[in-house]
Protein backbone atom coordinates (compact mmCIF):
# COMPACT_ATOMS: atom_id res chain seq x y z
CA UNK A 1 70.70 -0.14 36.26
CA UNK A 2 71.97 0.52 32.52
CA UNK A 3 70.64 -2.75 31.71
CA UNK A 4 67.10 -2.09 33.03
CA UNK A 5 67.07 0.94 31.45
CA UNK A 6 67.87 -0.39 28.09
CA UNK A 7 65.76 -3.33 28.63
CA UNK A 8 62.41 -1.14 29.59
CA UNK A 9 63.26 1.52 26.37
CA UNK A 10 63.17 -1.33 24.18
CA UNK A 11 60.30 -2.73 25.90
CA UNK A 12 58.24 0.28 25.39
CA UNK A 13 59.22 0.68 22.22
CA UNK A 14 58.21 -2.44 20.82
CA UNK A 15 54.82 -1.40 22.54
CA UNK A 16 54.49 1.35 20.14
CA UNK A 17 55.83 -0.17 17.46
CA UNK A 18 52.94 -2.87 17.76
CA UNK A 19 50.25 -0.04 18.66
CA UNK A 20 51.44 1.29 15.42
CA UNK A 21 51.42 -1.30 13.04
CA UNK A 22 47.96 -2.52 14.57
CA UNK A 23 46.64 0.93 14.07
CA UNK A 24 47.36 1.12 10.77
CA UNK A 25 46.17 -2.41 10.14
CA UNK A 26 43.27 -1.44 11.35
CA UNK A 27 42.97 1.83 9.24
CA UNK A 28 44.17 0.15 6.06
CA UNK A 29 41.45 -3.25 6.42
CA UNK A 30 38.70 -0.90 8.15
CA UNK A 31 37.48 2.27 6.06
CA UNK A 32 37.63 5.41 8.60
CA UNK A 33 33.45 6.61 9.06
CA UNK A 34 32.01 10.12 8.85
CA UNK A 35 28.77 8.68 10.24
CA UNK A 36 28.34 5.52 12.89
CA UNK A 37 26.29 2.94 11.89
CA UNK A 38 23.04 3.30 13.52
CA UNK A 39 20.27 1.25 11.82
CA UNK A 40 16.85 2.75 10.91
CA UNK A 41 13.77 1.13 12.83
CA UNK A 42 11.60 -0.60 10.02
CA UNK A 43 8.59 1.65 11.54
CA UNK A 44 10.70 4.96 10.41
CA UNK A 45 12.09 3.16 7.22
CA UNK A 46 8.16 2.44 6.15
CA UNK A 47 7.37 6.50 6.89
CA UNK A 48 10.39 7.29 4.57
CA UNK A 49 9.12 5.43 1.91
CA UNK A 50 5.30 6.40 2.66
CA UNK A 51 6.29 10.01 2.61
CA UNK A 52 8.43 9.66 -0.94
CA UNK A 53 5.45 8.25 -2.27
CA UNK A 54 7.54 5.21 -3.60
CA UNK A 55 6.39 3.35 -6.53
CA UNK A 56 7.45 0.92 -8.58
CA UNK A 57 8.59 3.52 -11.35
CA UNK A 58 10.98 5.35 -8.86
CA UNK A 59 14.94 4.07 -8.55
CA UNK A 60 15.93 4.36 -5.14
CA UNK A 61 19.31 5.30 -3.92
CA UNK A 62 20.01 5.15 -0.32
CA UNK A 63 23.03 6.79 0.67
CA UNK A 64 24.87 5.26 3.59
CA UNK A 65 22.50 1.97 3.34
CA UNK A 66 23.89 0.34 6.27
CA UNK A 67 22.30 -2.64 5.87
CA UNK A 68 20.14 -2.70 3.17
CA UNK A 69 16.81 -2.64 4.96
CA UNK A 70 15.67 0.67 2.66
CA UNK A 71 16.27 -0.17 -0.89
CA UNK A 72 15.01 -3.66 0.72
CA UNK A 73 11.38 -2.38 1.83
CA UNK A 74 11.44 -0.57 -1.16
CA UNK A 75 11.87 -3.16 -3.25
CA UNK A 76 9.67 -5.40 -1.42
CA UNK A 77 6.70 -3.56 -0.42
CA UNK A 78 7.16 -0.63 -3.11
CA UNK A 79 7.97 -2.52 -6.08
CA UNK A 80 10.72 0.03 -6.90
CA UNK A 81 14.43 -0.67 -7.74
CA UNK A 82 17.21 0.71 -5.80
CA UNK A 83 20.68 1.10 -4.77
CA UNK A 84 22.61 1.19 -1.55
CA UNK A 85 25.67 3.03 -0.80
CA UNK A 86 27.98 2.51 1.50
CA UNK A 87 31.60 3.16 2.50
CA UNK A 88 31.71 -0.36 5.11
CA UNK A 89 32.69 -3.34 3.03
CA UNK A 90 30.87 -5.18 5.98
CA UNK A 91 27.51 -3.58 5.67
CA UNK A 92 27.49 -4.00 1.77
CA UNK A 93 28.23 -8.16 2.76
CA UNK A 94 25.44 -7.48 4.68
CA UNK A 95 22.95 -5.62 2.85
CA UNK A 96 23.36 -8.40 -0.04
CA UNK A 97 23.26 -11.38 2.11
CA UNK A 98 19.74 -9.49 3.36
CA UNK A 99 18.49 -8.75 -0.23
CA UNK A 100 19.09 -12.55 -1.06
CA UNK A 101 17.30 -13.72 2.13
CA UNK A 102 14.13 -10.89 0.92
CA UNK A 103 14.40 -12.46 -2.50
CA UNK A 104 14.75 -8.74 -4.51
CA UNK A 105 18.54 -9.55 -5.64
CA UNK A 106 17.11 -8.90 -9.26
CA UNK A 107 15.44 -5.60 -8.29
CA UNK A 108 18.93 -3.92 -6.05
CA UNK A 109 22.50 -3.20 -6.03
CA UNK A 110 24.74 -2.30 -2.96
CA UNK A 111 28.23 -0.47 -3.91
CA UNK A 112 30.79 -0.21 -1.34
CA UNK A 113 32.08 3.26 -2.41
CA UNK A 114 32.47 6.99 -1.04
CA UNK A 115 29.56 8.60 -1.38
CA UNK A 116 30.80 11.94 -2.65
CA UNK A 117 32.32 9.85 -5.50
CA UNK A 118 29.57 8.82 -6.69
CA UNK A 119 26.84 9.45 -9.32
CA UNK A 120 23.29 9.05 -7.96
CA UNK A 121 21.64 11.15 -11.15
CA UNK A 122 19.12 7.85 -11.89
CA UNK A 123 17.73 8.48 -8.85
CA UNK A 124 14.21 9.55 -8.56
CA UNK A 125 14.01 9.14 -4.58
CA UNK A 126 17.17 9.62 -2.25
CA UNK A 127 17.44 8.06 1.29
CA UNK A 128 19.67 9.86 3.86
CA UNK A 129 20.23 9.25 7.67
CA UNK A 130 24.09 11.07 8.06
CA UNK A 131 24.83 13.87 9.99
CA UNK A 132 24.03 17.30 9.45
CA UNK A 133 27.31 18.62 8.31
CA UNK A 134 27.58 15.57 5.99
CA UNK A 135 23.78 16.44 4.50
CA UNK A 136 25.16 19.96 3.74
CA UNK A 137 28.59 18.74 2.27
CA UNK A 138 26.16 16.90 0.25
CA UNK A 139 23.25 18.85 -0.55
CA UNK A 140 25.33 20.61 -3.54
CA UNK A 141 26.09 17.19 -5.00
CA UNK A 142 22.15 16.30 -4.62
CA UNK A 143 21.19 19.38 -6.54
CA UNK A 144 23.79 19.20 -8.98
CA UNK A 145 22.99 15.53 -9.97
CA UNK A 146 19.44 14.44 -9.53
CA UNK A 147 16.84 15.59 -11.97
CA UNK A 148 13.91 18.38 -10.88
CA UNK A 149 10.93 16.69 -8.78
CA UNK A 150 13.66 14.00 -7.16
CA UNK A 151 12.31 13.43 -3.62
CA UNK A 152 14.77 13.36 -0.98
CA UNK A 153 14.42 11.81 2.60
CA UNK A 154 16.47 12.36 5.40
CA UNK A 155 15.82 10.64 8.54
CA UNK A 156 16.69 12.80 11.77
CA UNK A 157 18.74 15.50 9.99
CA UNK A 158 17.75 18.72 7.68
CA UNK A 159 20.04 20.57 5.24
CA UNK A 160 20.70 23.83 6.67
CA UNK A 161 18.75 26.88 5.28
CA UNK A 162 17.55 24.07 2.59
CA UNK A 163 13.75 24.09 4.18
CA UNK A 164 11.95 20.95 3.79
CA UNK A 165 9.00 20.57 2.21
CA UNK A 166 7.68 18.61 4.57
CA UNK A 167 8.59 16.97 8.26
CA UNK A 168 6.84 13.97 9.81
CA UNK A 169 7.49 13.03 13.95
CA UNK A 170 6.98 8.86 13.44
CA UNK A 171 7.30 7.17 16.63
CA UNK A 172 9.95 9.75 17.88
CA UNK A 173 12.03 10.10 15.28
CA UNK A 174 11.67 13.09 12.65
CA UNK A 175 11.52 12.93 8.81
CA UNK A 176 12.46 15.43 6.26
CA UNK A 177 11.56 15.63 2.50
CA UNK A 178 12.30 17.61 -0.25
CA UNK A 179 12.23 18.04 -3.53
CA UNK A 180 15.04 18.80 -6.31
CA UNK A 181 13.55 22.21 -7.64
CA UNK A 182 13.95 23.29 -11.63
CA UNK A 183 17.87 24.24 -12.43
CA UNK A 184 18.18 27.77 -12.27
């Protein structure tokens, strides 16, 4: 009995002992996400754009690109430059691996990188489909950094007591924008 006992303890130990180690595999080769990745349909991505009134004088950052597809259209169909964000080392492989097969490699950049690290003030249009709490851990960053008459776009998700200036319905999905008002 002794033996079986010592025998099924060590068993179930080493059963933790690999759910551990593959956990924090996992953890360490996998970047933990605030937000799932939930791609934009190109019908709501085209309304984003249409409603920012994207040119090809604005620079583009989308934040949480996923895969690419908004700096993408923007490049494409806009003429604008842009930049993607995004924490997933596997959606920045594939937001470049899209921007080579669109042919705009020369006209965007996708850094894998924590948003809240980084510094978007080139932008004149922002692109945002997160989560509301992670819009308003944001939206202090947004107003800090980007310049007075910067258009932001969220797709599904509104900052708090931050009205938008305007919200489009576009084949069931709902669009915010804004813009960066003059420092205070």
């Amino acid at each position: 009995m002794r033996i079986f006992k010592n025998t099924l303890c060590t068993l179930l130990f080493a059963i933790v002992a690999v759910s551990f180690v593959q956990a924090q595999t996992t953890t360490a080769s996998r970047p933990v996400l605030d937000v799932p990745y939930v791609p934009t349909r190109q019908v709501v991505v085209d309304a984003m754009l249409e409603l920012a009134k994207v040119s090809k004088n604005d620079v583009l950052y989308d934040l949480g690109c996923g895969d690419g597809r908004i700096v993408i259209t923007a490049a494409k169909k806009h003429g604008a430059t842009g930049t993607g964000v995004d924490i997933d080392p596997e959606r920045i492989k594939e937001a470049n691996e899209n921007a080579r097969k669109a042919n705009v490699t020369g006209k965007v950049n996708f850094v894998e990188g924590n948003l809240f690290d980084m510094d978007f003030s080139k932008a004149s249009v922002v692109t945002l489909y997160l989560l509301p709490d992670i819009n308003l851990k944001l939206r202090p960053q947004l107003l800090e950094q980007l310049k007075p008459g910067t258009r932001i776009v969220s797709h599904a998700f509104e900052m708090g007591d931050w009205k938008p200036e305007q919200t489009v319905n576009v084949d069931g999905a709902t669009i915010y924008l804004w813009t960066v008002p003059q420092k205070k």
